[in-house]
C-alpha atoms as a PDB file:
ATOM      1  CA  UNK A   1     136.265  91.433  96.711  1.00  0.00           C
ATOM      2  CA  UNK A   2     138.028  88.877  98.642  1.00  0.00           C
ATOM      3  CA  UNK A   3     136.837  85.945 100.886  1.00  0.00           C
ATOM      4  CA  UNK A   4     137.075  88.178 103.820  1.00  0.00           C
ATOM      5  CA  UNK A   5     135.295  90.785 102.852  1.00  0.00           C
ATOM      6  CA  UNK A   6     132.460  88.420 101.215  1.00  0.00           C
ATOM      7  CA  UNK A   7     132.440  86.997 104.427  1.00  0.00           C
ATOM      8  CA  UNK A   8     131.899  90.740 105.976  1.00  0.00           C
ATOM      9  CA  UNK A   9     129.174  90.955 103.740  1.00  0.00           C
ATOM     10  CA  UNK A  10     127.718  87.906 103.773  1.00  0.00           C
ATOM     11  CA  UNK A  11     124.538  89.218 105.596  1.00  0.00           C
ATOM     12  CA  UNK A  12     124.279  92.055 102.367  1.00  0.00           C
ATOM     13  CA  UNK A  13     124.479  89.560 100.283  1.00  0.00           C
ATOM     14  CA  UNK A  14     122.169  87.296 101.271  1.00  0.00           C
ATOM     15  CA  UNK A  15     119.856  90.686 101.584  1.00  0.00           C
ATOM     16  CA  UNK A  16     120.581  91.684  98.093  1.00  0.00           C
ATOM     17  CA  UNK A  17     119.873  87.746  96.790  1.00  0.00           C
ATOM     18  CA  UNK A  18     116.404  88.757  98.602  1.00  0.00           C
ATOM     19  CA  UNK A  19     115.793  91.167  96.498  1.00  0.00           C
ATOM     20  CA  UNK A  20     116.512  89.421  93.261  1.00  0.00           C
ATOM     21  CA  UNK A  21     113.931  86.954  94.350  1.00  0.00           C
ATOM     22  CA  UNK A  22     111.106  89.809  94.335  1.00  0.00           C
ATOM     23  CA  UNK A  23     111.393  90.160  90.781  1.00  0.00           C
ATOM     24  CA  UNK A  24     111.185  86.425  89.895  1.00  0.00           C
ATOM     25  CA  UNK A  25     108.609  86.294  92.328  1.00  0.00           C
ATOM     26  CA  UNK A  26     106.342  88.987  90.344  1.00  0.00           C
ATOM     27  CA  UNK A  27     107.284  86.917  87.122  1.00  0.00           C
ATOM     28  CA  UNK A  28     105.903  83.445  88.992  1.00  0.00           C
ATOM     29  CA  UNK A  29     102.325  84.889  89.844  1.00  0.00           C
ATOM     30  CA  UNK A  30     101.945  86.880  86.470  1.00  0.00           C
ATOM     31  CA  UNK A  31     102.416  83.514  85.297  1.00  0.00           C
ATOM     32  CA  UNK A  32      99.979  81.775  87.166  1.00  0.00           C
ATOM     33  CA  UNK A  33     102.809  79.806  88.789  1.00  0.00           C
ATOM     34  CA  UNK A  34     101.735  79.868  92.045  1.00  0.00           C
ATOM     35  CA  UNK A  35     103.996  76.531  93.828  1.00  0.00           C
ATOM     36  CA  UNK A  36     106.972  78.283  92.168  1.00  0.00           C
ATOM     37  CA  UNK A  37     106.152  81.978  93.556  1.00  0.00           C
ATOM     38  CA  UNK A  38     104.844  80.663  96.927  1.00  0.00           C
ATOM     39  CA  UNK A  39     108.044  78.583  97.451  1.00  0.00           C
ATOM     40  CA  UNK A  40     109.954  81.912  96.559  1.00  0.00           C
ATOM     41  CA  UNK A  41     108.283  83.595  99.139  1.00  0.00           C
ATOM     42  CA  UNK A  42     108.968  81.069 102.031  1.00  0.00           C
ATOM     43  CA  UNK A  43     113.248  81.299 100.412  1.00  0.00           C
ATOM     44  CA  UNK A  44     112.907  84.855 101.253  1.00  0.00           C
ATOM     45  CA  UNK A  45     111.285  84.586 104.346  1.00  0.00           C
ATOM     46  CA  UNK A  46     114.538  81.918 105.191  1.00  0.00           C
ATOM     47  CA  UNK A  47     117.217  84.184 103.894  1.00  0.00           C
ATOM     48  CA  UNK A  48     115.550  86.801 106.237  1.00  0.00           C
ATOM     49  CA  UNK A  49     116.196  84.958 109.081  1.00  0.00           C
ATOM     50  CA  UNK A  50     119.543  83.938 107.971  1.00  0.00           C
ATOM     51  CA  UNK A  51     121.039  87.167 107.555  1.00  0.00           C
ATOM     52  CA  UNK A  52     119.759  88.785 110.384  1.00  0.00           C
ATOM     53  CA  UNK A  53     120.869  85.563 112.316  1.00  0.00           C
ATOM     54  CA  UNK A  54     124.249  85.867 110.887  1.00  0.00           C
ATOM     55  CA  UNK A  55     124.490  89.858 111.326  1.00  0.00           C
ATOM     56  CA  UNK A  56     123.173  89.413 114.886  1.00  0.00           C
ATOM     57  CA  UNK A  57     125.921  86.575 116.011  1.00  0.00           C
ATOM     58  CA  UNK A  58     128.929  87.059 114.425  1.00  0.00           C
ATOM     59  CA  UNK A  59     128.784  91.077 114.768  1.00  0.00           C
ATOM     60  CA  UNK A  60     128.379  91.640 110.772  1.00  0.00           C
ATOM     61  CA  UNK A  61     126.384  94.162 111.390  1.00  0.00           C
ATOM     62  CA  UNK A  62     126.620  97.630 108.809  1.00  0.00           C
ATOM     63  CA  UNK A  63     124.514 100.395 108.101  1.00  0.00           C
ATOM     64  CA  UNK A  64     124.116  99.419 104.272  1.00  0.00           C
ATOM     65  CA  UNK A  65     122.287  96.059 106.032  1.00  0.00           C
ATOM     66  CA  UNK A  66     119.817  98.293 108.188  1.00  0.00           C
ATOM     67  CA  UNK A  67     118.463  99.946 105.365  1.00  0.00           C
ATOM     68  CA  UNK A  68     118.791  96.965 102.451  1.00  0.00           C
ATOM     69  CA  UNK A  69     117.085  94.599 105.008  1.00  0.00           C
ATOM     70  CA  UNK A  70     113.321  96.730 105.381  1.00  0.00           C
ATOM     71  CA  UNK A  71     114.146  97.686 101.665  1.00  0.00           C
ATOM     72  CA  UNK A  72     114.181  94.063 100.767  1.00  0.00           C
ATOM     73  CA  UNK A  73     111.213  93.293 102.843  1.00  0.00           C
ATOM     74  CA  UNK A  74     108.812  96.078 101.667  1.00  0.00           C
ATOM     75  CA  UNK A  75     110.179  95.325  98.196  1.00  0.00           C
ATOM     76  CA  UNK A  76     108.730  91.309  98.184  1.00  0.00           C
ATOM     77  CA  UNK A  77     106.325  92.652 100.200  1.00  0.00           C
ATOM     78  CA  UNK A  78     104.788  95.513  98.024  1.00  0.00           C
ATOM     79  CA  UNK A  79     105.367  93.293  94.830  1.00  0.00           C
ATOM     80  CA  UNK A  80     103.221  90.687  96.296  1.00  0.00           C
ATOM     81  CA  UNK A  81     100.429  92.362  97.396  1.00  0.00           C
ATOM     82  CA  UNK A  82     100.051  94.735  93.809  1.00  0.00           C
ATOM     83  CA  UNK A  83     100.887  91.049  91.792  1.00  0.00           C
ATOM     84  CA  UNK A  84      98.180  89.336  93.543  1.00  0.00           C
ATOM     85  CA  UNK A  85      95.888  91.892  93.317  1.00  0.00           C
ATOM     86  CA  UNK A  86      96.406  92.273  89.389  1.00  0.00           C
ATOM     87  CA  UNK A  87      96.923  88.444  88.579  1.00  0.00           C
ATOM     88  CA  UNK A  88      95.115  86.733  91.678  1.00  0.00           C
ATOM     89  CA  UNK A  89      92.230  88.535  93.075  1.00  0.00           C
ATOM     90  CA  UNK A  90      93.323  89.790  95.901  1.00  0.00           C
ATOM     91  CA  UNK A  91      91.291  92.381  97.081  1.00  0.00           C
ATOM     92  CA  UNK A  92      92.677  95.859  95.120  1.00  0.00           C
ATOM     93  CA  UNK A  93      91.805  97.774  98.464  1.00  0.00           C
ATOM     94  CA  UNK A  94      94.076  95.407 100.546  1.00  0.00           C
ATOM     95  CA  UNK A  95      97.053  96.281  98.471  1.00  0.00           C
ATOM     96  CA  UNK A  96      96.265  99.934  97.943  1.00  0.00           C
ATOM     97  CA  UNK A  97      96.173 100.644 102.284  1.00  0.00           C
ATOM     98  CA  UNK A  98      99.794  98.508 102.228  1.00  0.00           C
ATOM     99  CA  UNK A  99     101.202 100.661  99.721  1.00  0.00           C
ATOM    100  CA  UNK A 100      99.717 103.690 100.886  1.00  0.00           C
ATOM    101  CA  UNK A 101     100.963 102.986 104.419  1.00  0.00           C
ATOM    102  CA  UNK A 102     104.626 102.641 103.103  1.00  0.00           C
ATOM    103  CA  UNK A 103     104.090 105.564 100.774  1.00  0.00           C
ATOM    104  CA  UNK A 104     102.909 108.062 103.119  1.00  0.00           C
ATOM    105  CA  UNK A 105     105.740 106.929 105.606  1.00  0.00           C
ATOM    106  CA  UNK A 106     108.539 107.605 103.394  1.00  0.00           C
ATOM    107  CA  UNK A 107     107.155 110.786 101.920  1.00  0.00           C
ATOM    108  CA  UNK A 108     107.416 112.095 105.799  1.00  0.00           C
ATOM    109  CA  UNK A 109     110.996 110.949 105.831  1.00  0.00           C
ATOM    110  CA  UNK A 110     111.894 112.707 102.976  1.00  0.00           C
ATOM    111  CA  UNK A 111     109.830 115.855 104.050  1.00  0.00           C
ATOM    112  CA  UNK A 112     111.732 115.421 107.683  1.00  0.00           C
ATOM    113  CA  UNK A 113     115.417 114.987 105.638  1.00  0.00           C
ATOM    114  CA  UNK A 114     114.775 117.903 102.991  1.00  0.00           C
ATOM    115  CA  UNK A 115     113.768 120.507 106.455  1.00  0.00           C
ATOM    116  CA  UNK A 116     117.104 118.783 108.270  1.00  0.00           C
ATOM    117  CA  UNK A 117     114.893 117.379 110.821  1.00  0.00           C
ATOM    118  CA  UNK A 118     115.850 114.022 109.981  1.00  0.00           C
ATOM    119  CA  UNK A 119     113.432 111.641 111.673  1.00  0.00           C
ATOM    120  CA  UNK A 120     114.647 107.984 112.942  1.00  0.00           C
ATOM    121  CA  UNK A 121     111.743 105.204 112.487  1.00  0.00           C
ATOM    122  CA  UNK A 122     111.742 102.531 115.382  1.00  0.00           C
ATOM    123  CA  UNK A 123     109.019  99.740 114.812  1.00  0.00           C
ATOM    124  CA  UNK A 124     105.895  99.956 117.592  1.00  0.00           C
ATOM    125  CA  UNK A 125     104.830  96.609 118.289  1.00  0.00           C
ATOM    126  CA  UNK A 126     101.743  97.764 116.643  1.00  0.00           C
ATOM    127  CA  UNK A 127     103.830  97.535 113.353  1.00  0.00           C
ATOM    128  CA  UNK A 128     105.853  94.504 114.147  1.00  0.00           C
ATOM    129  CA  UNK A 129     102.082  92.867 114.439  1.00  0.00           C
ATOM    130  CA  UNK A 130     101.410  94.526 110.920  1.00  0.00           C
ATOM    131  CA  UNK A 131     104.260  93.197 109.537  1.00  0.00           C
ATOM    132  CA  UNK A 132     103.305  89.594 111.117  1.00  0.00           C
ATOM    133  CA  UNK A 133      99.941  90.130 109.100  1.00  0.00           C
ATOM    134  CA  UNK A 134     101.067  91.174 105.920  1.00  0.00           C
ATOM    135  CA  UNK A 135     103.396  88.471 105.506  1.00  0.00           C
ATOM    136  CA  UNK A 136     100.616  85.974 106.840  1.00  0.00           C
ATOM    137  CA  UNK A 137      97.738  87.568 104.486  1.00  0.00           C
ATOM    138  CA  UNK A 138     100.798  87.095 101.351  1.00  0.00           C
ATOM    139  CA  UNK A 139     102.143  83.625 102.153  1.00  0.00           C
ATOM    140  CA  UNK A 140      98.417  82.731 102.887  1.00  0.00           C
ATOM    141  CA  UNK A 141      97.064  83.870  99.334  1.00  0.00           C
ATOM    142  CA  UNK A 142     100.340  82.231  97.580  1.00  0.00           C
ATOM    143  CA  UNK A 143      99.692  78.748  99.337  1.00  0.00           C
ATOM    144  CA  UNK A 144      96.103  78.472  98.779  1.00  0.00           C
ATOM    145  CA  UNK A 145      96.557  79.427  95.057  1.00  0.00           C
ATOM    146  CA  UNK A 146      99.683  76.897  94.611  1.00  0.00           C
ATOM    147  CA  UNK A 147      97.369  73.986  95.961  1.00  0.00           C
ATOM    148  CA  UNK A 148      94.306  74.908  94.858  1.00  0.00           C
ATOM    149  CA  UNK A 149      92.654  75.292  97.978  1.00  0.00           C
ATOM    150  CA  UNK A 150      89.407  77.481  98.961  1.00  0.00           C
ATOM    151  CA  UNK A 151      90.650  80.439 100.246  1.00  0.00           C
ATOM    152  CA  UNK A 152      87.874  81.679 102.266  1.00  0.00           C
ATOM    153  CA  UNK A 153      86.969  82.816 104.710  1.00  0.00           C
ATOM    154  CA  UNK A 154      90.965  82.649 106.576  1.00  0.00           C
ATOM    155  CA  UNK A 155      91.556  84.992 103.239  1.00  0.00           C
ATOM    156  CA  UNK A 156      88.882  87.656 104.175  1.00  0.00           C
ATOM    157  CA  UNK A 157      90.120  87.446 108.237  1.00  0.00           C
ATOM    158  CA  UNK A 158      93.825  88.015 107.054  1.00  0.00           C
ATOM    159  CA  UNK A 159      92.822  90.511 104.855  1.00  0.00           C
ATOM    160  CA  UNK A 160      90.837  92.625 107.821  1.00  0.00           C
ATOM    161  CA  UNK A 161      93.805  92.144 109.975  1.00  0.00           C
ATOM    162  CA  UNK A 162      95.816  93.587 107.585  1.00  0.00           C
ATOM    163  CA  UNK A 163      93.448  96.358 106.681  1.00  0.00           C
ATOM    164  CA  UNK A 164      93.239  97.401 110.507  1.00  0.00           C
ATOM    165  CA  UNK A 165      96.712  96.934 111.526  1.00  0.00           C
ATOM    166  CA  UNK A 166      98.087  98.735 108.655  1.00  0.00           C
ATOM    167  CA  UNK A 167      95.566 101.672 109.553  1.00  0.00           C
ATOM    168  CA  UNK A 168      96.833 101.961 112.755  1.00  0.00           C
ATOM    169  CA  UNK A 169     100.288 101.172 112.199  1.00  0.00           C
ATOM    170  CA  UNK A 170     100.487 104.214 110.057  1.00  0.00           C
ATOM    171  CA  UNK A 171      98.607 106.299 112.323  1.00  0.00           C
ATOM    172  CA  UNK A 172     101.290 105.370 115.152  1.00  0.00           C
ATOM    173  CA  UNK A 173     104.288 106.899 112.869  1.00  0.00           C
ATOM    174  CA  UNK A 174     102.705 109.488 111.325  1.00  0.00           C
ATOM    175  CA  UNK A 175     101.283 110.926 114.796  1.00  0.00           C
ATOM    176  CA  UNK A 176     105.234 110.020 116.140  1.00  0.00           C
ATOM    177  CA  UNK A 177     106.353 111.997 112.958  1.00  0.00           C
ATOM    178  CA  UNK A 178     103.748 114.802 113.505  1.00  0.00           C
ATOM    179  CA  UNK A 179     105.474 114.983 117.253  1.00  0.00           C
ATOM    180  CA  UNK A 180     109.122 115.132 115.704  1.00  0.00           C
ATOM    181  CA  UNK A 181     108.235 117.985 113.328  1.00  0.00           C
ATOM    182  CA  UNK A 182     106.906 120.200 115.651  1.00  0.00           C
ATOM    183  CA  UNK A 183     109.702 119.943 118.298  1.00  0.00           C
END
């Protein structure tokens, strides 16, 4: 690859860096490193921004990128919440309704792809909102573990939010999907 096309890629690559940070994030909290996994997090939440700043401005834009960027997300995402629900007592419900949401939602892609009634996914505000949450509720649970703090009750509020936005988040696409497949 040359510096031009790094430089065409740069967003990618700062998407795929992302996503090696999920694993080392895992690593930090089954290690009880909390500052180290919590810092992590708030990296990824900065390369976020900085490749969708850079995609966004200088018209780097691909199709790879708009499916590695959610991938990356859900990825640190998912990780997080199953991690800190294993190593960190998080509540196990809280991460089971995340992953179930995301489950559920990409088994009715698939179903909509294999019956070549392919299905496009636009976020609702209601899941932009869910998103805000989960990364709240995850950056929330890291902090307060890396300094020691008491984690309640912010911790249980975060985790309702979650809980009910992620409910009705998936409700909104799989009613929207339910609409789709019957057209």
């Amino acid at each position: 690859m040359n510096i031009g096309q790094a430089l065409n890629n740069l967003p990618n690559l700062v998407t795929l860096a992302r996503m090696l940070m999920t694993p080392l994030a895992v690593m930090m909290i089954i290690s009880q490193r909390f500052l180290p996994a919590f810092l992590i997090f708030i990296l990824a939440g900065v390369s976020d921004a900085i490749d969708g700043f850079i995609a966004k401005n200088f018209d780097l834009r691909t199709e790879l990128g708009a499916y590695l960027d959610p991938l990356a997300d859900k990825a640190l995402l998912i990780s997080i919440y199953v991690s800190l629900a294993i190593y960190a007592d998080l509540p196990a419900w809280i991460a089971v309704t995340v992953v179930s949401r995301d489950v559920m939602i990409l088994f009715a892609v698939l179903v909509s792809w294999l019956l070549d009634k392919p299905v496009e996914i636009r976020p609702v505000w209601v899941s932009k909102f869910n998103t805000v949450a989960q990364i709240a509720l995850a950056g929330f649970a890291l902090g307060v573990r890396a300094y020691g703090l008491d984690p309640q009750p912010v911790q249980t509020y975060l985790e309702w939010a979650v809980a009910g936005t992620t409910v009705a988040s998936g409700g909104v696409y799989i009613a929207q999907w339910l609409n789709h497949m019957s057209r």
